[in-house]
C-alpha atoms as a PDB file:
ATOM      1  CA  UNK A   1     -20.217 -45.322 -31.677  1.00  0.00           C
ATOM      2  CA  UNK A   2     -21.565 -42.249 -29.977  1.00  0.00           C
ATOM      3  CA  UNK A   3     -20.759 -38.986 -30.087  1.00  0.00           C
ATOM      4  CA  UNK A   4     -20.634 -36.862 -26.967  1.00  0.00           C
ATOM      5  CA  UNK A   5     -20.920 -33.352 -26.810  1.00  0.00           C
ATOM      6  CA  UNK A   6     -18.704 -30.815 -25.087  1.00  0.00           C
ATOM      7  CA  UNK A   7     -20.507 -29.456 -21.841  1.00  0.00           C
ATOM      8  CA  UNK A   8     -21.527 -25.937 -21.132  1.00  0.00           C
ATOM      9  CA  UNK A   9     -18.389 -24.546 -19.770  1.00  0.00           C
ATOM     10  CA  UNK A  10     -19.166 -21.943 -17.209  1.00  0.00           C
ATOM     11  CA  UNK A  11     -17.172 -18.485 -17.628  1.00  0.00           C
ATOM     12  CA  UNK A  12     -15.869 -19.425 -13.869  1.00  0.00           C
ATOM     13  CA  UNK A  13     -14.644 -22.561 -14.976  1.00  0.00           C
ATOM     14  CA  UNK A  14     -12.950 -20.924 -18.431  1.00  0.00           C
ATOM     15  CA  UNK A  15     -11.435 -18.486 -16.858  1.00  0.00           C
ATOM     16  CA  UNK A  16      -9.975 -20.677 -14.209  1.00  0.00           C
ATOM     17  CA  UNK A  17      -8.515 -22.733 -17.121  1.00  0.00           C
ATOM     18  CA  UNK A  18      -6.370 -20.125 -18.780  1.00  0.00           C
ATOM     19  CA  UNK A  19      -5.198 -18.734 -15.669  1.00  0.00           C
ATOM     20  CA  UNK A  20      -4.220 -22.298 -15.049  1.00  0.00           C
ATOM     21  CA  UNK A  21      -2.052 -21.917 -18.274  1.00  0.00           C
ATOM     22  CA  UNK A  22      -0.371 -18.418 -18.055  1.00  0.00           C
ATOM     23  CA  UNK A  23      -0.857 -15.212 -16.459  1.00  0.00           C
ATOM     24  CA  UNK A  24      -3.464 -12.992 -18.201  1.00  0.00           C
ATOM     25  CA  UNK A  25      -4.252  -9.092 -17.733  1.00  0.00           C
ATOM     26  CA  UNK A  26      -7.720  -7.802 -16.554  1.00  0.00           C
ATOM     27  CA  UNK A  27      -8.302  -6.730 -20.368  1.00  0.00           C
ATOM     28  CA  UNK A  28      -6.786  -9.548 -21.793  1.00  0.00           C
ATOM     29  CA  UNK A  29      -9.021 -12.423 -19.941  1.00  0.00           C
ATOM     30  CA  UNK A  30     -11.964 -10.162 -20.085  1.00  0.00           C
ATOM     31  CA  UNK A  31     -11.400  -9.870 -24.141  1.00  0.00           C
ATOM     32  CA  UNK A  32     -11.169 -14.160 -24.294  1.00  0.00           C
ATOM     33  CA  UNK A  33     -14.057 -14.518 -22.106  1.00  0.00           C
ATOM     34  CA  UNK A  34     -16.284 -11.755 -23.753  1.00  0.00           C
ATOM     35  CA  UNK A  35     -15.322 -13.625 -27.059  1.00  0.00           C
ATOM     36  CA  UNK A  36     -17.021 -16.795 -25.307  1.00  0.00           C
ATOM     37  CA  UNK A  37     -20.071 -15.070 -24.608  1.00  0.00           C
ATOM     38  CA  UNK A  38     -20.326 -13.773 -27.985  1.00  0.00           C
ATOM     39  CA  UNK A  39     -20.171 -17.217 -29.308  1.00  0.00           C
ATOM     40  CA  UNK A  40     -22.597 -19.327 -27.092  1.00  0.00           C
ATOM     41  CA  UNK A  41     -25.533 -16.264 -27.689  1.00  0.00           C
ATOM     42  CA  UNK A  42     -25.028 -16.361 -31.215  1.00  0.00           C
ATOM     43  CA  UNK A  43     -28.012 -19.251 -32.350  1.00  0.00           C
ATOM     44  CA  UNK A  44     -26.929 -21.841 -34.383  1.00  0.00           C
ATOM     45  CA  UNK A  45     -29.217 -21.445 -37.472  1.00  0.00           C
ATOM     46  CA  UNK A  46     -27.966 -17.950 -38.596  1.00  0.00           C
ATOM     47  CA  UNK A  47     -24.383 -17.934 -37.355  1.00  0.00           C
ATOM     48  CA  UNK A  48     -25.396 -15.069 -35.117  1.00  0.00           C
ATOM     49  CA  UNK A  49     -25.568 -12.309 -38.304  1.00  0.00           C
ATOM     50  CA  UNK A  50     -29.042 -10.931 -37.311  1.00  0.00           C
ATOM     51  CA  UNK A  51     -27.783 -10.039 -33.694  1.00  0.00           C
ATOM     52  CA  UNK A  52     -24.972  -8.695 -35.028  1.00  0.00           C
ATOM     53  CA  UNK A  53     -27.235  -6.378 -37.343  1.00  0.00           C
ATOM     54  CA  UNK A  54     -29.077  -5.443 -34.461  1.00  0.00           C
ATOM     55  CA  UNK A  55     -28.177  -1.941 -32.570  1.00  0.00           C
ATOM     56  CA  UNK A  56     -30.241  -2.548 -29.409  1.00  0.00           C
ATOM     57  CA  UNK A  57     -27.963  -5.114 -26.884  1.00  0.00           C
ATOM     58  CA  UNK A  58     -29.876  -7.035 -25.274  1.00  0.00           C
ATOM     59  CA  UNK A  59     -30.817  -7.287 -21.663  1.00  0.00           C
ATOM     60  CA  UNK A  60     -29.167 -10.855 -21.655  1.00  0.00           C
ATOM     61  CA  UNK A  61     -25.929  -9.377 -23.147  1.00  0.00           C
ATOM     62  CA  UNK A  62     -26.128  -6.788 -20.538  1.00  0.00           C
ATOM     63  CA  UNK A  63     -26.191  -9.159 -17.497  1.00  0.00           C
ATOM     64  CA  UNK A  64     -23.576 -11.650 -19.330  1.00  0.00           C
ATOM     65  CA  UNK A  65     -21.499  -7.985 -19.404  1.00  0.00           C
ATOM     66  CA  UNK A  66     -22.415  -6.789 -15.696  1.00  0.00           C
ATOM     67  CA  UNK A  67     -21.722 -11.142 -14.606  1.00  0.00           C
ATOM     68  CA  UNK A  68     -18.580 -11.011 -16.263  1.00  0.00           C
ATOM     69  CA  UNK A  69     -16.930  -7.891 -14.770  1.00  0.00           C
ATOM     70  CA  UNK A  70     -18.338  -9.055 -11.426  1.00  0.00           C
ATOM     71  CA  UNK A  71     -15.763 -12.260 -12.114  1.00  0.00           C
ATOM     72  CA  UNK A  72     -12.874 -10.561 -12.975  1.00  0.00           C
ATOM     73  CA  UNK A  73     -13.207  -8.596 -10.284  1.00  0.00           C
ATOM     74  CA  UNK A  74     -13.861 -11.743  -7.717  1.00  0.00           C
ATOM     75  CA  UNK A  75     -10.680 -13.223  -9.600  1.00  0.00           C
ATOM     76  CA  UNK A  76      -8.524 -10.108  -8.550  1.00  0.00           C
ATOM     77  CA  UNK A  77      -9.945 -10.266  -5.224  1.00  0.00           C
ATOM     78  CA  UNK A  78      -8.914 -13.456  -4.408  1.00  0.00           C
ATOM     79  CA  UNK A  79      -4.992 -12.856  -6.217  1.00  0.00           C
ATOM     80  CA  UNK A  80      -5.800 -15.013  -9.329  1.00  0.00           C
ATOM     81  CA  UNK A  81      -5.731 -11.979 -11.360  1.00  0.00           C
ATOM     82  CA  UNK A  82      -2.772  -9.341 -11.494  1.00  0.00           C
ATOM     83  CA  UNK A  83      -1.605  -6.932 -14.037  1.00  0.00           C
ATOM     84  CA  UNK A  84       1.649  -7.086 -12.448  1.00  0.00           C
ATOM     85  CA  UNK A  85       2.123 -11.295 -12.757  1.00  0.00           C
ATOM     86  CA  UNK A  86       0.789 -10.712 -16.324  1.00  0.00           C
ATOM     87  CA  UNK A  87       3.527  -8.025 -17.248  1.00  0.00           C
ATOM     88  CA  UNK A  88       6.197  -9.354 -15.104  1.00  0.00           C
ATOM     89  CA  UNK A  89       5.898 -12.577 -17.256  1.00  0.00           C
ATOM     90  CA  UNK A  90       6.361 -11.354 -20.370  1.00  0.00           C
ATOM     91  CA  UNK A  91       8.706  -8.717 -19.521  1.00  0.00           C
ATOM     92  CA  UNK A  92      11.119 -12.104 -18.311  1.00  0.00           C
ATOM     93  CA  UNK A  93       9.870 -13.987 -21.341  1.00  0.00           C
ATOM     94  CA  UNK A  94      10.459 -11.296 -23.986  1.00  0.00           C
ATOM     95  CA  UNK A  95      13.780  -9.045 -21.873  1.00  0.00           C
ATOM     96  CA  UNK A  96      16.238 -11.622 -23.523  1.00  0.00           C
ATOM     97  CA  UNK A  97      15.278 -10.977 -27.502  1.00  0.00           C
ATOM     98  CA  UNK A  98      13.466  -7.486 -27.505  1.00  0.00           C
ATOM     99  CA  UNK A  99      14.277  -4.421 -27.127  1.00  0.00           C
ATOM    100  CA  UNK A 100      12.206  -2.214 -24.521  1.00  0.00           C
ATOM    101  CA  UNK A 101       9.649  -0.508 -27.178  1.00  0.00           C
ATOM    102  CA  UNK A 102       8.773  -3.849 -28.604  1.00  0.00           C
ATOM    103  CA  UNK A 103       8.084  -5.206 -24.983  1.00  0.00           C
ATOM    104  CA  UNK A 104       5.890  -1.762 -24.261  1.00  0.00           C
ATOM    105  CA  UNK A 105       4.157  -2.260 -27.232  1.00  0.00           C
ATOM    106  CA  UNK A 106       3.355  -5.946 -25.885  1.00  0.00           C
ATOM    107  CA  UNK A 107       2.024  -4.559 -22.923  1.00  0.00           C
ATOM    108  CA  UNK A 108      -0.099  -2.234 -24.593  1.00  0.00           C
ATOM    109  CA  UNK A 109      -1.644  -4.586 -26.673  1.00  0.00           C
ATOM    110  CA  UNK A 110      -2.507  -6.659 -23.888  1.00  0.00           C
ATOM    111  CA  UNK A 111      -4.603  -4.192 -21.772  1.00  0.00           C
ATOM    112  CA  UNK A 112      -1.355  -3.499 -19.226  1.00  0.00           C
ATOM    113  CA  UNK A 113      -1.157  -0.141 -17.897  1.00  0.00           C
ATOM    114  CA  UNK A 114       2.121   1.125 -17.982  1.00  0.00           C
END
Protein backbone atom coordinates (compact mmCIF):
# COMPACT_ATOMS: atom_id res chain seq x y z
CA UNK A 1 0.00 0.00 0.00
CA UNK A 2 1.30 3.46 -0.72
CA UNK A 3 1.48 6.30 1.07
CA UNK A 4 0.67 9.66 -0.45
CA UNK A 5 1.76 12.80 0.71
CA UNK A 6 -0.22 15.94 1.45
CA UNK A 7 0.42 18.61 -1.40
CA UNK A 8 1.94 22.00 -1.01
CA UNK A 9 -1.00 24.00 -0.02
CA UNK A 10 -0.67 27.47 -1.33
CA UNK A 11 -1.36 30.38 1.34
CA UNK A 12 -4.26 31.41 -1.35
CA UNK A 13 -5.70 28.18 -1.18
CA UNK A 14 -5.38 28.03 2.99
CA UNK A 15 -6.71 30.98 3.47
CA UNK A 16 -9.63 30.39 1.21
CA UNK A 17 -10.27 27.25 3.34
CA UNK A 18 -10.82 28.82 6.71
CA UNK A 19 -12.74 31.58 5.40
CA UNK A 20 -14.77 28.79 3.94
CA UNK A 21 -15.28 27.67 7.64
CA UNK A 22 -15.94 30.91 9.69
CA UNK A 23 -15.33 34.46 9.51
CA UNK A 24 -11.76 35.47 10.53
CA UNK A 25 -10.25 39.09 11.37
CA UNK A 26 -7.34 40.64 9.32
CA UNK A 27 -5.02 39.73 12.46
CA UNK A 28 -6.51 36.64 13.15
CA UNK A 29 -6.03 34.92 9.48
CA UNK A 30 -2.80 36.71 9.11
CA UNK A 31 -1.60 35.05 12.66
CA UNK A 32 -2.85 31.22 11.15
CA UNK A 33 -1.28 31.84 7.93
CA UNK A 34 2.05 33.39 9.27
CA UNK A 35 2.05 30.20 11.56
CA UNK A 36 2.02 28.20 8.10
CA UNK A 37 4.86 29.92 6.80
CA UNK A 38 6.78 29.43 9.84
CA UNK A 39 6.28 25.78 9.55
CA UNK A 40 6.98 24.90 5.82
CA UNK A 41 10.59 27.18 6.13
CA UNK A 42 11.54 25.43 9.08
CA UNK A 43 13.86 22.23 7.38
CA UNK A 44 13.06 19.03 8.43
CA UNK A 45 16.41 17.81 9.92
CA UNK A 46 16.66 20.38 12.81
CA UNK A 47 13.02 21.13 13.55
CA UNK A 48 13.76 24.68 12.48
CA UNK A 49 15.90 25.56 16.00
CA UNK A 50 18.91 27.11 14.13
CA UNK A 51 16.59 29.68 12.27
CA UNK A 52 15.00 30.33 15.19
CA UNK A 53 18.51 31.16 16.86
CA UNK A 54 19.22 33.29 14.11
CA UNK A 55 18.58 37.30 14.48
CA UNK A 56 18.97 38.20 10.79
CA UNK A 57 15.29 37.25 8.86
CA UNK A 58 15.83 36.26 5.91
CA UNK A 59 15.14 37.73 2.54
CA UNK A 60 12.77 34.67 1.88
CA UNK A 61 10.90 35.38 5.18
CA UNK A 62 10.70 38.89 4.10
CA UNK A 63 8.92 38.27 0.73
CA UNK A 64 6.72 35.31 2.40
CA UNK A 65 5.87 38.57 4.93
CA UNK A 66 5.50 41.36 2.08
CA UNK A 67 3.32 38.09 -0.21
CA UNK A 68 1.26 37.54 2.63
CA UNK A 69 0.02 41.05 3.52
CA UNK A 70 -0.38 41.58 -0.24
CA UNK A 71 -3.20 38.54 0.23
CA UNK A 72 -4.96 39.73 2.96
CA UNK A 73 -5.23 42.73 1.50
CA UNK A 74 -6.50 41.18 -2.09
CA UNK A 75 -8.93 39.10 0.29
CA UNK A 76 -10.44 42.42 1.76
CA UNK A 77 -10.56 43.82 -1.58
CA UNK A 78 -12.62 41.45 -3.02
CA UNK A 79 -15.19 41.27 0.50
CA UNK A 80 -13.79 37.86 1.67
CA UNK A 81 -12.25 39.55 4.52
CA UNK A 82 -14.11 41.91 7.10
CA UNK A 83 -13.50 42.85 10.62
CA UNK A 84 -17.03 43.61 10.86
CA UNK A 85 -18.41 39.79 9.62
CA UNK A 86 -15.66 38.54 12.01
CA UNK A 87 -17.00 40.56 15.12
CA UNK A 88 -20.55 40.53 14.18
CA UNK A 89 -20.26 36.66 14.41
CA UNK A 90 -19.10 36.26 17.56
CA UNK A 91 -20.82 39.07 19.08
CA UNK A 92 -24.30 36.78 17.91
CA UNK A 93 -22.48 33.63 18.92
CA UNK A 94 -21.24 34.74 22.35
CA UNK A 95 -24.42 37.86 23.19
CA UNK A 96 -26.59 34.91 24.61
CA UNK A 97 -23.98 33.53 27.52
CA UNK A 98 -21.49 36.52 28.07
CA UNK A 99 -21.56 39.42 29.41
CA UNK A 100 -20.21 42.52 27.28
CA UNK A 101 -16.46 42.64 28.83
CA UNK A 102 -15.98 38.99 28.18
CA UNK A 103 -17.18 39.51 24.47
CA UNK A 104 -14.65 42.79 24.26
CA UNK A 105 -12.06 40.86 25.55
CA UNK A 106 -12.85 38.24 22.63
CA UNK A 107 -12.51 40.82 20.24
CA UNK A 108 -9.37 41.98 21.48
CA UNK A 109 -7.79 38.86 21.42
CA UNK A 110 -8.69 38.34 17.99
CA UNK A 111 -7.05 41.43 16.34
CA UNK A 112 -10.75 43.39 16.18
CA UNK A 113 -10.59 46.98 16.59
CA UNK A 114 -13.11 48.18 18.73
Amino acid sequence: MRVREKPELTLRTRALQYLARREYSRAELRGKLLAQLQKQSMPPDDGGFEQLADDAPSSDWEVSLHELDALLDDLIERGWLSDRRAATQLLHARRGRFGTQRITHELRQKGIPL
